[in-house]
PDB file of N, CA and C in Angstrom:
ATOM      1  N   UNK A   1      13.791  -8.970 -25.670  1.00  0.00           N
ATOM      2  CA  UNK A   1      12.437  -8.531 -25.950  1.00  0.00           C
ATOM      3  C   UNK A   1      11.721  -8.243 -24.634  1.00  0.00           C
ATOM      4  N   UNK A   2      10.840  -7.275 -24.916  1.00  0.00           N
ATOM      5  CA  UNK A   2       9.746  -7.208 -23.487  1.00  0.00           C
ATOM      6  C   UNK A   2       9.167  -8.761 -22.922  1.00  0.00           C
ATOM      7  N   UNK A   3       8.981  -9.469 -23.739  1.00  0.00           N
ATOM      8  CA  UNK A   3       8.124 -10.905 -23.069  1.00  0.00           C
ATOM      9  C   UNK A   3       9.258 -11.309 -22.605  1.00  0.00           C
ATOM     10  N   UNK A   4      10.887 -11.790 -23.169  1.00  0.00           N
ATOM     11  CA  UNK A   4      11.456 -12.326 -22.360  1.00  0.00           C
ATOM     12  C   UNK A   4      12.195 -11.467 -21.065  1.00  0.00           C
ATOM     13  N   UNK A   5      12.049 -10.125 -20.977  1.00  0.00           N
ATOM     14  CA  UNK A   5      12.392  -9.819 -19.538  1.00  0.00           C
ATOM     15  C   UNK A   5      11.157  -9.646 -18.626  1.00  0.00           C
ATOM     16  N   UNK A   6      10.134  -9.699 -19.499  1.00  0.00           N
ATOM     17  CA  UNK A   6       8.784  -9.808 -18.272  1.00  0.00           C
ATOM     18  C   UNK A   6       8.709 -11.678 -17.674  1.00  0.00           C
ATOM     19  N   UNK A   7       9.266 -12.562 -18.587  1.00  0.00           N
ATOM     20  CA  UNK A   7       9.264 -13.959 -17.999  1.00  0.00           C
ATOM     21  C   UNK A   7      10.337 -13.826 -16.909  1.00  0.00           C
ATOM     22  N   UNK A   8      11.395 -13.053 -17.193  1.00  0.00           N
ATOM     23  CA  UNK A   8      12.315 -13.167 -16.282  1.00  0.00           C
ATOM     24  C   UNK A   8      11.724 -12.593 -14.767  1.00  0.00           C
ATOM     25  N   UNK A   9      11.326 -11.185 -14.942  1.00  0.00           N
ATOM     26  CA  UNK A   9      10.805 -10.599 -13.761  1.00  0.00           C
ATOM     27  C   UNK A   9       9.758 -11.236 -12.950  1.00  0.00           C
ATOM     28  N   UNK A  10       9.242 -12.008 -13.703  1.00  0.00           N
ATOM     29  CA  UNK A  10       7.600 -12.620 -13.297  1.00  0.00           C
ATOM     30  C   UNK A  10       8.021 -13.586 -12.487  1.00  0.00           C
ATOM     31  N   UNK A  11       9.419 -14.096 -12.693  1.00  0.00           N
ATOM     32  CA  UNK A  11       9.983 -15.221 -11.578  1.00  0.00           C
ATOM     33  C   UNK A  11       9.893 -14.601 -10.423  1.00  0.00           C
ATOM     34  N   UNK A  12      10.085 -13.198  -9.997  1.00  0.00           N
ATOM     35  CA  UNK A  12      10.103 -12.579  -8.830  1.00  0.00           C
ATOM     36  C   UNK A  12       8.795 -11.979  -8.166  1.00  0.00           C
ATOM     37  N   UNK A  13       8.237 -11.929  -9.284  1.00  0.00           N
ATOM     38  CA  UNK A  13       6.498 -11.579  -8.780  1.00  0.00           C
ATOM     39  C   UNK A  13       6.042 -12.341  -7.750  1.00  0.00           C
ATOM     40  N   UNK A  14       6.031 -13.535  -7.154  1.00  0.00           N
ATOM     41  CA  UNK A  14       5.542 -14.225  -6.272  1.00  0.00           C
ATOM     42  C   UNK A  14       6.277 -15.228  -5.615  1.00  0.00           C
ATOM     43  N   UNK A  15       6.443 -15.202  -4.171  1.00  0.00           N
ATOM     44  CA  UNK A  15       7.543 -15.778  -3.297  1.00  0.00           C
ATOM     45  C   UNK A  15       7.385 -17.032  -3.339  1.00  0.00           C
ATOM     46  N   UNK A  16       8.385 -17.784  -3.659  1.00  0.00           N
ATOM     47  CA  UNK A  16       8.060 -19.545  -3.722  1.00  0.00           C
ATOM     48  C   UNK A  16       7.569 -19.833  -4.408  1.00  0.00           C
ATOM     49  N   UNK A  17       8.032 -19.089  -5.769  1.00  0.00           N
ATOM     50  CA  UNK A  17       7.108 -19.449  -7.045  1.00  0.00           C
ATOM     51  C   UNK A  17       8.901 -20.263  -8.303  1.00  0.00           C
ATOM     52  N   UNK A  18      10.080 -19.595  -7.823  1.00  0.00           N
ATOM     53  CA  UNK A  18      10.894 -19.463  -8.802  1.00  0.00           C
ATOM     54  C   UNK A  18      11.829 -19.721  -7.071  1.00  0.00           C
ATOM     55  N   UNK A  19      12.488 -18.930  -6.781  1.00  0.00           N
ATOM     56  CA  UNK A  19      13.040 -19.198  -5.297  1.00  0.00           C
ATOM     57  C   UNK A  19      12.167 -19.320  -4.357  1.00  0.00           C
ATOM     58  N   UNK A  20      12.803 -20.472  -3.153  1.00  0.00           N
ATOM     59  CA  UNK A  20      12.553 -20.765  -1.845  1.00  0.00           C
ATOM     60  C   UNK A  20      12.003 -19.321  -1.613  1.00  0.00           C
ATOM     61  N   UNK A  21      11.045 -18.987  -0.574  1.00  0.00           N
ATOM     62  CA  UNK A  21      10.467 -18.112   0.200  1.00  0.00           C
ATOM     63  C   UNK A  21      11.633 -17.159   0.688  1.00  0.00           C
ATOM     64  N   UNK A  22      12.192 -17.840   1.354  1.00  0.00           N
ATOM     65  CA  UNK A  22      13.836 -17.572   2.612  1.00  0.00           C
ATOM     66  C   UNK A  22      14.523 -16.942   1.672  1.00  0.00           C
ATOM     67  N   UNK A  23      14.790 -17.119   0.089  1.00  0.00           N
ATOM     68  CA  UNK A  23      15.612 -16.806  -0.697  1.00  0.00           C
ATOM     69  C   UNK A  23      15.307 -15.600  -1.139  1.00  0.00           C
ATOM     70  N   UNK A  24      14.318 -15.611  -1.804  1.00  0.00           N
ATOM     71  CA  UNK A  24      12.908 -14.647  -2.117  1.00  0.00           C
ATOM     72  C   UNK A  24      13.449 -13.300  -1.374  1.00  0.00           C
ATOM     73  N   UNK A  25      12.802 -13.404  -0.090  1.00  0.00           N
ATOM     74  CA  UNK A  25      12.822 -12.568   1.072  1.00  0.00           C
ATOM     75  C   UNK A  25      14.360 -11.887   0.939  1.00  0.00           C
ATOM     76  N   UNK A  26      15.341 -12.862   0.946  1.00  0.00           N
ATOM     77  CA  UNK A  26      16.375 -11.713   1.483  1.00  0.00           C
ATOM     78  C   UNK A  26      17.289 -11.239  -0.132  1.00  0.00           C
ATOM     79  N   UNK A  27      16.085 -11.808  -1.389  1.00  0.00           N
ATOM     80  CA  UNK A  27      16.857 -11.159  -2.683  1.00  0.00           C
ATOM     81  C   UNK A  27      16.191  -9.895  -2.873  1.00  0.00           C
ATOM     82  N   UNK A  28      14.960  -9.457  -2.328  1.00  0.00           N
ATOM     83  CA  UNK A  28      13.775  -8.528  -2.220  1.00  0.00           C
ATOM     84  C   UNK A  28      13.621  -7.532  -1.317  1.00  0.00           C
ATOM     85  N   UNK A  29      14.256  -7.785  -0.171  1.00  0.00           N
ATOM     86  CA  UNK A  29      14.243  -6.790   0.747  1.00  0.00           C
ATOM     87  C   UNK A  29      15.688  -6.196   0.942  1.00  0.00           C
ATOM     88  N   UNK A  30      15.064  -4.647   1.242  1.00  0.00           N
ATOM     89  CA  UNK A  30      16.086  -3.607   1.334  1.00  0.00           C
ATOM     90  C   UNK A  30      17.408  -3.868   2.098  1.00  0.00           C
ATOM     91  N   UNK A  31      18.537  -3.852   1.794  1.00  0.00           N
ATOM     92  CA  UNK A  31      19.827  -4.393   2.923  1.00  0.00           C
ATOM     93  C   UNK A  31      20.573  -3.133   2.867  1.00  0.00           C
ATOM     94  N   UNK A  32      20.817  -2.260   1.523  1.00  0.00           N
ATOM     95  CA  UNK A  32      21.533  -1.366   1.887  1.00  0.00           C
ATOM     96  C   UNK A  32      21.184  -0.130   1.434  1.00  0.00           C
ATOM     97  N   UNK A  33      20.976   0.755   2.227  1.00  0.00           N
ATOM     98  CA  UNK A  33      20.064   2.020   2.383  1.00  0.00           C
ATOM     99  C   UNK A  33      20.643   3.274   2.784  1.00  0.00           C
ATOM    100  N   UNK A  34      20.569   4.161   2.014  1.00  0.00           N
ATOM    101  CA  UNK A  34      21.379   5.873   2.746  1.00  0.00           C
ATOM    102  C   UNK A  34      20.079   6.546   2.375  1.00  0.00           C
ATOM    103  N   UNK A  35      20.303   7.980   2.369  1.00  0.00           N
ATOM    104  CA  UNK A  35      18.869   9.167   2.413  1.00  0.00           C
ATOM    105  C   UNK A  35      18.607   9.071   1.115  1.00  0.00           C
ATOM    106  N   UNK A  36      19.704   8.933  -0.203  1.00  0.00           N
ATOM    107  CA  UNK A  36      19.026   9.070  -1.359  1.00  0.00           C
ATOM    108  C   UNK A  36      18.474   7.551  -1.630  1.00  0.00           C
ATOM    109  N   UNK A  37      18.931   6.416  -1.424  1.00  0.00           N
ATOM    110  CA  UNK A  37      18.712   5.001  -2.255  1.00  0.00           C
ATOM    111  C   UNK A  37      18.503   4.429  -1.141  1.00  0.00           C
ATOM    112  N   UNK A  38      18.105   2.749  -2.278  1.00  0.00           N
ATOM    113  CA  UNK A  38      17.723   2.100  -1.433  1.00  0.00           C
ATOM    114  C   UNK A  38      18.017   0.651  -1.736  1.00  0.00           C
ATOM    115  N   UNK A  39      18.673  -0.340  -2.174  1.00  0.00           N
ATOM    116  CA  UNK A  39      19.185  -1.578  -3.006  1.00  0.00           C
ATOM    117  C   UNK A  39      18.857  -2.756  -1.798  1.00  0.00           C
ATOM    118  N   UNK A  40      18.400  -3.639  -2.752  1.00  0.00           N
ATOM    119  CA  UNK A  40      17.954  -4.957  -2.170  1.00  0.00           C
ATOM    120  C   UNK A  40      19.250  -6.053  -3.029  1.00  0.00           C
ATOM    121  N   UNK A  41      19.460  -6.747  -3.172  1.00  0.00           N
ATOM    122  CA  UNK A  41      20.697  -7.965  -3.352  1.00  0.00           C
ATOM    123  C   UNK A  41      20.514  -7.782  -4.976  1.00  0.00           C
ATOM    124  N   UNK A  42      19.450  -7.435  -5.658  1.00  0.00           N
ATOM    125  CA  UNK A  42      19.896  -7.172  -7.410  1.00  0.00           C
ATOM    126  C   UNK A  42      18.954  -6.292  -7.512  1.00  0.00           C
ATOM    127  N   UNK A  43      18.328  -5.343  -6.898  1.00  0.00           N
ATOM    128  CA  UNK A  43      17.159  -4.344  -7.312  1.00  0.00           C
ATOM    129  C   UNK A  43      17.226  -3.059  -6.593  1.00  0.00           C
ATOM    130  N   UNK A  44      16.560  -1.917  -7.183  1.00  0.00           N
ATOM    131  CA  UNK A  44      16.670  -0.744  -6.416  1.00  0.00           C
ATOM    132  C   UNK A  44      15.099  -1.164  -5.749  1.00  0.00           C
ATOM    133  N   UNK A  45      15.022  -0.813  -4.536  1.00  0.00           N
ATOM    134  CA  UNK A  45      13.857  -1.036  -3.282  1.00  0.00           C
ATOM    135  C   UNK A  45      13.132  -0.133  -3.931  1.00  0.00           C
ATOM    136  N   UNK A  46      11.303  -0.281  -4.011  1.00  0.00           N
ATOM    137  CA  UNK A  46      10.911   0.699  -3.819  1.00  0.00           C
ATOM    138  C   UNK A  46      10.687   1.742  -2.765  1.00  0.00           C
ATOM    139  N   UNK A  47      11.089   1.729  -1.832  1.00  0.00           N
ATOM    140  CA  UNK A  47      11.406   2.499  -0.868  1.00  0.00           C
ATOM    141  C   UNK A  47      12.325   3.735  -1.162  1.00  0.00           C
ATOM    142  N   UNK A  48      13.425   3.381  -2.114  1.00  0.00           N
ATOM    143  CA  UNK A  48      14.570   4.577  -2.163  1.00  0.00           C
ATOM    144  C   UNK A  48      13.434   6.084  -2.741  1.00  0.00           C
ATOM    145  N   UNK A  49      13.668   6.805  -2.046  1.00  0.00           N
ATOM    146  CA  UNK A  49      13.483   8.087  -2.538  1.00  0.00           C
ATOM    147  C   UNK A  49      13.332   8.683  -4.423  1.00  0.00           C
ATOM    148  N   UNK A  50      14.305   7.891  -4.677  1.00  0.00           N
ATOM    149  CA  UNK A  50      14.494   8.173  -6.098  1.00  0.00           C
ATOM    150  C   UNK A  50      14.236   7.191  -6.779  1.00  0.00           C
ATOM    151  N   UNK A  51      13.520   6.172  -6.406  1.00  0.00           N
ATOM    152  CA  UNK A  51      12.774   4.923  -6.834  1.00  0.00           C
ATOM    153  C   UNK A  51      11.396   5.554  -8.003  1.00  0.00           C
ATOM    154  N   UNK A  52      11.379   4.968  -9.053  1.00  0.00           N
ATOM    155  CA  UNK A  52       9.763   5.553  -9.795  1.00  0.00           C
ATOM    156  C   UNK A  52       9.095   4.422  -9.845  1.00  0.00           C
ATOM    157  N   UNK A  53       8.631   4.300  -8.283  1.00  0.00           N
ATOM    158  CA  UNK A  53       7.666   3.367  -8.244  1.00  0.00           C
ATOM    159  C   UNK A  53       6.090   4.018  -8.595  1.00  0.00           C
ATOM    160  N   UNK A  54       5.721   5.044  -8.723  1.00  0.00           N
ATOM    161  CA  UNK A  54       4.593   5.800  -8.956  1.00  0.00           C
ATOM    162  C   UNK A  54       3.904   4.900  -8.317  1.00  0.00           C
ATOM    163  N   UNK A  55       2.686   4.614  -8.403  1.00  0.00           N
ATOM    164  CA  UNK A  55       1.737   3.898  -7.758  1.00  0.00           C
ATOM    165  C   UNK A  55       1.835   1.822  -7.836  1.00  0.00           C
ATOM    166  N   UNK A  56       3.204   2.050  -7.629  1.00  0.00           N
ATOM    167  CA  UNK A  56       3.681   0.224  -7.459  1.00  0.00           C
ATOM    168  C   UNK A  56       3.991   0.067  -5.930  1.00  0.00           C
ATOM    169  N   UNK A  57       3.739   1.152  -5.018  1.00  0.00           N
ATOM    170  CA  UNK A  57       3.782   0.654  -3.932  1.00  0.00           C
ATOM    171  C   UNK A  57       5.618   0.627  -3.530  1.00  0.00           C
ATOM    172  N   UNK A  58       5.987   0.620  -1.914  1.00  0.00           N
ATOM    173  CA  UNK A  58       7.076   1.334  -1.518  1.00  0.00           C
ATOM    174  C   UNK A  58       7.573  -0.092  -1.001  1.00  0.00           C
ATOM    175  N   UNK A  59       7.049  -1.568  -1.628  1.00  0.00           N
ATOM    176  CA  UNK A  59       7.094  -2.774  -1.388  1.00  0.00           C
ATOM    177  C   UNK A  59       7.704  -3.512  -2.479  1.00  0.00           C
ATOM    178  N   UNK A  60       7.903  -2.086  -3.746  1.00  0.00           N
ATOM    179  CA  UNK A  60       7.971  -2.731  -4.990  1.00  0.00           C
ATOM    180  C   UNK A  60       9.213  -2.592  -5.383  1.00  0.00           C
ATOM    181  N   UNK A  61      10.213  -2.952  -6.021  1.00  0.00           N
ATOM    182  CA  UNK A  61      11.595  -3.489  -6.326  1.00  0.00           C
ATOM    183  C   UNK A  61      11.610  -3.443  -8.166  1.00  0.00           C
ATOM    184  N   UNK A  62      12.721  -2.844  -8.509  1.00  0.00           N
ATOM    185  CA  UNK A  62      13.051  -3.261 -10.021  1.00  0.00           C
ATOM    186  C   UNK A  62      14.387  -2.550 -10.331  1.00  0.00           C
ATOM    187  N   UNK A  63      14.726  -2.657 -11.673  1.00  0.00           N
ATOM    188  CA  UNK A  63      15.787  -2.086 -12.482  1.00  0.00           C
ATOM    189  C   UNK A  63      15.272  -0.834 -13.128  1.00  0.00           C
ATOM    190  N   UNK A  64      16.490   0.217 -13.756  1.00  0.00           N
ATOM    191  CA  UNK A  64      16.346   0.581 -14.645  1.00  0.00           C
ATOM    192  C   UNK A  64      17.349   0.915 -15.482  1.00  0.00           C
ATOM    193  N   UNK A  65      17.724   1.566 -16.671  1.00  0.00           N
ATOM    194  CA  UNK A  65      18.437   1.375 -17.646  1.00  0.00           C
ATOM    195  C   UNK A  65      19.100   2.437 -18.104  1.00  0.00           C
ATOM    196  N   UNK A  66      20.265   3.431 -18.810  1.00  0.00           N
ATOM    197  CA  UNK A  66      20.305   4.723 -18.597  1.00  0.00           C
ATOM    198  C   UNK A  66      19.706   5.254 -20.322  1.00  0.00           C
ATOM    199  N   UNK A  67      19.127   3.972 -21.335  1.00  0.00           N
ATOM    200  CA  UNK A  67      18.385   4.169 -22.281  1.00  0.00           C
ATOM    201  C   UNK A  67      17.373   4.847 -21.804  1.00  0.00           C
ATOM    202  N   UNK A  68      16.643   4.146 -20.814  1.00  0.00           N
ATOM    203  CA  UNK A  68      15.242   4.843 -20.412  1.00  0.00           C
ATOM    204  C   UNK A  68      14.524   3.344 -20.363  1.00  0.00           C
ATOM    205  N   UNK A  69      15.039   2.557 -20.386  1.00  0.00           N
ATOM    206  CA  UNK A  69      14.240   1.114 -19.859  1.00  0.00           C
ATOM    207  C   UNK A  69      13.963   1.264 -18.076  1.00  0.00           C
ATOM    208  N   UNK A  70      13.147   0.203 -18.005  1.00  0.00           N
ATOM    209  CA  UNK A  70      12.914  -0.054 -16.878  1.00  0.00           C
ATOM    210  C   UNK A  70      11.811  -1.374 -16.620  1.00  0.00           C
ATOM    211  N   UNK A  71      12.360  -2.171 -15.509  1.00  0.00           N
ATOM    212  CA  UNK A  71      11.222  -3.419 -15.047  1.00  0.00           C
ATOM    213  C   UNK A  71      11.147  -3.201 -13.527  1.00  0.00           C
ATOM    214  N   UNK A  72       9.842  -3.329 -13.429  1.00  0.00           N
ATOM    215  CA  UNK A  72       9.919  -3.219 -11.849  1.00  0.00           C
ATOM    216  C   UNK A  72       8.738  -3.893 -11.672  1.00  0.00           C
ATOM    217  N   UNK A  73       8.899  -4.917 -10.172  1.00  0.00           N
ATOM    218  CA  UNK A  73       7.710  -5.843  -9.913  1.00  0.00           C
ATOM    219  C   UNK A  73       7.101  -5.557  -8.690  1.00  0.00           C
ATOM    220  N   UNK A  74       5.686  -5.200  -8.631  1.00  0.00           N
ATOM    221  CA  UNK A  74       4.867  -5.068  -7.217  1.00  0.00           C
ATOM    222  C   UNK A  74       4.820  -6.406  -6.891  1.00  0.00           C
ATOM    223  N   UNK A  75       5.223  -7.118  -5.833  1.00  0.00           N
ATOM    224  CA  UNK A  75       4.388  -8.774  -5.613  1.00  0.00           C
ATOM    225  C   UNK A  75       3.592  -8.382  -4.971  1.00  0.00           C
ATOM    226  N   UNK A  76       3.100  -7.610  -3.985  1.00  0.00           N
ATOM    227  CA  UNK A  76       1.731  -7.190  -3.509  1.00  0.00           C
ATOM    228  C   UNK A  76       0.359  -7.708  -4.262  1.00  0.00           C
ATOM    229  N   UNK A  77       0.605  -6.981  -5.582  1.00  0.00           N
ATOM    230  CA  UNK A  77      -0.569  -7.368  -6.168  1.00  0.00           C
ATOM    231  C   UNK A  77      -0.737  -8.788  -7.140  1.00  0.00           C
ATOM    232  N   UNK A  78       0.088  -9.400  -8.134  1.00  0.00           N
ATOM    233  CA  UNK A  78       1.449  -9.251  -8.159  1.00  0.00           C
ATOM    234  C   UNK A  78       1.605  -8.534  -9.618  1.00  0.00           C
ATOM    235  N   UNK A  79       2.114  -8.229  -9.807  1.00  0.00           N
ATOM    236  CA  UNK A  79       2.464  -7.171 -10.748  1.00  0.00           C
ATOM    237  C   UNK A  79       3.789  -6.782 -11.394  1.00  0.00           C
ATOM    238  N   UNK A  80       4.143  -7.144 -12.670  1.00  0.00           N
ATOM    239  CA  UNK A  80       5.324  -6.924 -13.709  1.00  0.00           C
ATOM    240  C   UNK A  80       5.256  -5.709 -14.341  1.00  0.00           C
ATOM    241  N   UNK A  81       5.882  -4.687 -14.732  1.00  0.00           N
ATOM    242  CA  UNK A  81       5.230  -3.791 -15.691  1.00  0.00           C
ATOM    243  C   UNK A  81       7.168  -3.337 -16.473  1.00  0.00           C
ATOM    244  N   UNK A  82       7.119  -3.746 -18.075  1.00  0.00           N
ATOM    245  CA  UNK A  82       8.453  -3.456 -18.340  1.00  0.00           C
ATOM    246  C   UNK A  82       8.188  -2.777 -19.140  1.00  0.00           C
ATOM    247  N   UNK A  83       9.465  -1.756 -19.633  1.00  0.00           N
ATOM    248  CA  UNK A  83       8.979  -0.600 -19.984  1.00  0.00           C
ATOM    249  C   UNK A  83      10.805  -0.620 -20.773  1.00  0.00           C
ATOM    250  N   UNK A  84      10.789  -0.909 -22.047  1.00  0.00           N
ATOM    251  CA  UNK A  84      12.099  -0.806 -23.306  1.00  0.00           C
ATOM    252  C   UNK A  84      11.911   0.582 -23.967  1.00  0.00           C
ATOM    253  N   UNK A  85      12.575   1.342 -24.015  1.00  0.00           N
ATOM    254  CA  UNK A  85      12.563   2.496 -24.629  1.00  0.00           C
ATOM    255  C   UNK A  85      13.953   2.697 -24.958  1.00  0.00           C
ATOM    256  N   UNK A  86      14.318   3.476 -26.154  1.00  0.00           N
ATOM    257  CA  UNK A  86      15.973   3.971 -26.395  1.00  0.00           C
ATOM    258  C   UNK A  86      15.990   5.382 -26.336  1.00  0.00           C
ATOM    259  N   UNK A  87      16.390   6.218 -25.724  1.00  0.00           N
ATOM    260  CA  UNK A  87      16.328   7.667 -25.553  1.00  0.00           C
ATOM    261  C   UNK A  87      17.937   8.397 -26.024  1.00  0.00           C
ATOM    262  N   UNK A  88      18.926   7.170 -26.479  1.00  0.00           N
ATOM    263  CA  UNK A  88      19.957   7.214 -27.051  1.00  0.00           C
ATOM    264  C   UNK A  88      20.161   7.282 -28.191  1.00  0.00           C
ATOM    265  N   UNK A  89      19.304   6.727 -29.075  1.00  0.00           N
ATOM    266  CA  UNK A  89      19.173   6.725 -30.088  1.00  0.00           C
ATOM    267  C   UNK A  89      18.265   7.404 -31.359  1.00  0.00           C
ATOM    268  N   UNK A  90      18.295   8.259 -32.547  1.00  0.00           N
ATOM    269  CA  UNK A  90      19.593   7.739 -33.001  1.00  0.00           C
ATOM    270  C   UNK A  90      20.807   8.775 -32.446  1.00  0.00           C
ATOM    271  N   UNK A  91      20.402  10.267 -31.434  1.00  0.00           N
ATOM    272  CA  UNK A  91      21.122  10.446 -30.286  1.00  0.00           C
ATOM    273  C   UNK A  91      20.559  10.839 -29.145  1.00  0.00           C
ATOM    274  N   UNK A  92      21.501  10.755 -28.041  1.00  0.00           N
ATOM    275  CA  UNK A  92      20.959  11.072 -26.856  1.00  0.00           C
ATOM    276  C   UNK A  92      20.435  12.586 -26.760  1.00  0.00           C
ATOM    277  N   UNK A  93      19.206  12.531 -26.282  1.00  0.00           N
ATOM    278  CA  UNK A  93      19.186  13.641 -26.170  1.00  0.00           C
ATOM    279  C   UNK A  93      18.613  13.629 -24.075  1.00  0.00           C
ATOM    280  N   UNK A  94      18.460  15.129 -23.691  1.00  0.00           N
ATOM    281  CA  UNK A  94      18.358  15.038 -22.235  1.00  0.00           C
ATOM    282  C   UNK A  94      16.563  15.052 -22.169  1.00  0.00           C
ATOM    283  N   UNK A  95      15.978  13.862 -21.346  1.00  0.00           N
ATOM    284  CA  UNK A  95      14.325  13.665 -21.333  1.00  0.00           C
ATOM    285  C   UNK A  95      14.210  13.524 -19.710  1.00  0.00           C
ATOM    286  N   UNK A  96      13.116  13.832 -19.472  1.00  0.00           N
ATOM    287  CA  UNK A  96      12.525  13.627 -18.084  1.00  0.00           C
ATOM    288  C   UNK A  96      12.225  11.913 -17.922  1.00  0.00           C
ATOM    289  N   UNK A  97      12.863  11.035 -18.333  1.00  0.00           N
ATOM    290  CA  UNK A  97      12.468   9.464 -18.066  1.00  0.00           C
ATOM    291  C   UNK A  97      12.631   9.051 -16.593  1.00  0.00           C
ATOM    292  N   UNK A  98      12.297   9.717 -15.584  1.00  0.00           N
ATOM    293  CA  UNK A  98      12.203   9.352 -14.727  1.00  0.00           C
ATOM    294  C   UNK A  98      10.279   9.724 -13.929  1.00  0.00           C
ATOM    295  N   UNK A  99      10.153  10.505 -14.686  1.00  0.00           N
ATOM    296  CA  UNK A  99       8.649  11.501 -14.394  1.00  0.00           C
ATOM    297  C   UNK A  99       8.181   9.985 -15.660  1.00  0.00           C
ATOM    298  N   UNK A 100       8.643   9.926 -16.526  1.00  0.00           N
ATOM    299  CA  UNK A 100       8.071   8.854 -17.654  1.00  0.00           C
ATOM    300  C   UNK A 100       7.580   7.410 -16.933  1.00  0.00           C
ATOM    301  N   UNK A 101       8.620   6.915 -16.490  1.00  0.00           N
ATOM    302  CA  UNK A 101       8.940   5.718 -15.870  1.00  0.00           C
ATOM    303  C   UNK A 101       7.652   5.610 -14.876  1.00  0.00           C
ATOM    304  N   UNK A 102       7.917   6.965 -13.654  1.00  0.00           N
ATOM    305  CA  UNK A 102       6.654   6.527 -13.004  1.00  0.00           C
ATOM    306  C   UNK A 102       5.054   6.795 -13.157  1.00  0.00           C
ATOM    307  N   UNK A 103       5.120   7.793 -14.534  1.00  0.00           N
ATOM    308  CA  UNK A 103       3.590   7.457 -15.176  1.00  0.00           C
ATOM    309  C   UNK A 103       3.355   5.991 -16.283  1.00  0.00           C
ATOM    310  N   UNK A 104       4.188   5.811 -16.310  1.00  0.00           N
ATOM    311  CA  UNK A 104       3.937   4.155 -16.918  1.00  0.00           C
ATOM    312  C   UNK A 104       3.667   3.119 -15.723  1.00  0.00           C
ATOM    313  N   UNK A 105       4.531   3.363 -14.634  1.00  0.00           N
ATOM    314  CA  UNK A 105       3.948   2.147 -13.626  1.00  0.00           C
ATOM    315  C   UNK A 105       3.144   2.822 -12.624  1.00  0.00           C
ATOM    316  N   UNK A 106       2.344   4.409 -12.953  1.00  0.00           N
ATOM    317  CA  UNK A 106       1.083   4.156 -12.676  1.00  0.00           C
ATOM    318  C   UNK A 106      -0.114   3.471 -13.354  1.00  0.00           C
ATOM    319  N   UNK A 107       0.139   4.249 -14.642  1.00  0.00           N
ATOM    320  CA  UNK A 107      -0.688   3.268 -15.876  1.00  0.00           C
ATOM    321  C   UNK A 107      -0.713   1.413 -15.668  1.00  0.00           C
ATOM    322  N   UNK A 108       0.365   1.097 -15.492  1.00  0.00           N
ATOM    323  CA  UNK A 108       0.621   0.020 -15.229  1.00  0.00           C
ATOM    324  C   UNK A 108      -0.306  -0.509 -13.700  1.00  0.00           C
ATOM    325  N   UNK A 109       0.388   0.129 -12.759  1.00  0.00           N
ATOM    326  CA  UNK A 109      -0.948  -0.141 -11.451  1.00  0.00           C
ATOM    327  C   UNK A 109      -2.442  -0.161 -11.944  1.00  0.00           C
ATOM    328  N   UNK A 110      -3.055   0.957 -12.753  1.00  0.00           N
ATOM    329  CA  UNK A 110      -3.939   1.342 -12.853  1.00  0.00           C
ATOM    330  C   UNK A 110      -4.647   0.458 -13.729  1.00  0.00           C
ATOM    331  N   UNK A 111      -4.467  -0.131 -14.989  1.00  0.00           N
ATOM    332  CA  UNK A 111      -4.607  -0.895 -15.601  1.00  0.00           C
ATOM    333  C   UNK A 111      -4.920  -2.283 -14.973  1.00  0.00           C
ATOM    334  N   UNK A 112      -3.777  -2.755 -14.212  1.00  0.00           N
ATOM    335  CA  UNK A 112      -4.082  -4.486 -13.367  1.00  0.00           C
ATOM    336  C   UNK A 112      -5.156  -4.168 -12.434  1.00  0.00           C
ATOM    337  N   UNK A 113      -5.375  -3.128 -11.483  1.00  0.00           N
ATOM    338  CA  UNK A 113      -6.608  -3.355 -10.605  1.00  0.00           C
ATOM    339  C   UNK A 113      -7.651  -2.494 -11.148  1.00  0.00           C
ATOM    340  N   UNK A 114      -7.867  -2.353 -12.729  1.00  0.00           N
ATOM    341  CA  UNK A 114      -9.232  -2.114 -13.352  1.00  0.00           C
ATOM    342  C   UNK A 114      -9.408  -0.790 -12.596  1.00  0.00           C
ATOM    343  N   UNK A 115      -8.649   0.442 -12.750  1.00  0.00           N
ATOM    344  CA  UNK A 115      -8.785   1.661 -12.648  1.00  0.00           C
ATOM    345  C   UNK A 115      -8.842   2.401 -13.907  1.00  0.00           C
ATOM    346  N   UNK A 116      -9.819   3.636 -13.950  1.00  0.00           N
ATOM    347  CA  UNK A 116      -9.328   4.364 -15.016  1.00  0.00           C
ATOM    348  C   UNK A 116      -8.204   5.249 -15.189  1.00  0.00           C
ATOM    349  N   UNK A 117      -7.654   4.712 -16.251  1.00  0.00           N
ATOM    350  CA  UNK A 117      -6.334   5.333 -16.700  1.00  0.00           C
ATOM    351  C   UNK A 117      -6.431   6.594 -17.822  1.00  0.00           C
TER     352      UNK A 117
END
């Protein structure tokens, strides 16, 4: 369900909240990086190029899914925003869920610091 992968993600929302700081740090930050991507120890960085962090900031880290899911956490602010969708079903068809993805975690930015959306 969305609540139980937003409990899961929310462990990562804030350093020394769920892991040690030290742990935190090097499960969160970028280690392996080329021109297109960007992967931290279980997350795509928001940094990678092809990251849809939309307005989550180039600090922000998450998954996504080839349904069209996606979780990705700003700790900056701190900020969860998950996003379950099936784009497979009941068949695949070909969608822009990547243009999707990062107008939801603008909505998502926009929404937590009381912007109009």
């Amino acid at each position: 369900t969305a609540r139980a992968v937003f409990a899961i993600a929310s462990a990562f929302a804030v350093p020394g909240e769920f892991l040690s700081r030290v742990t935190w740090e090097r499960a969160v930050s970028p280690g392996i990086a080329d021109r297109d991507d960007a992967r931290t120890l279980g997350f795509q960085a928001g940094c990678a190029p092809q990251a849809p962090v939309g307005a989550m900031g180039e600090h922000s880290f998450g998954h996504v899914g080839f349904t069209g899911t996606s979780v990705w956490v700003d700790p900056e602010r701190p900020l969860v925003a998950v996003l379950l969708t099936n784009r497979v079903h009941p068949r695949w068809t070909d969608a822009p869920i990547q243009s999707w993805r990062r107008a939801f975690h603008d909505l998502a930015a926009a929404l937590h610091d009381g912007s109009d959306a």
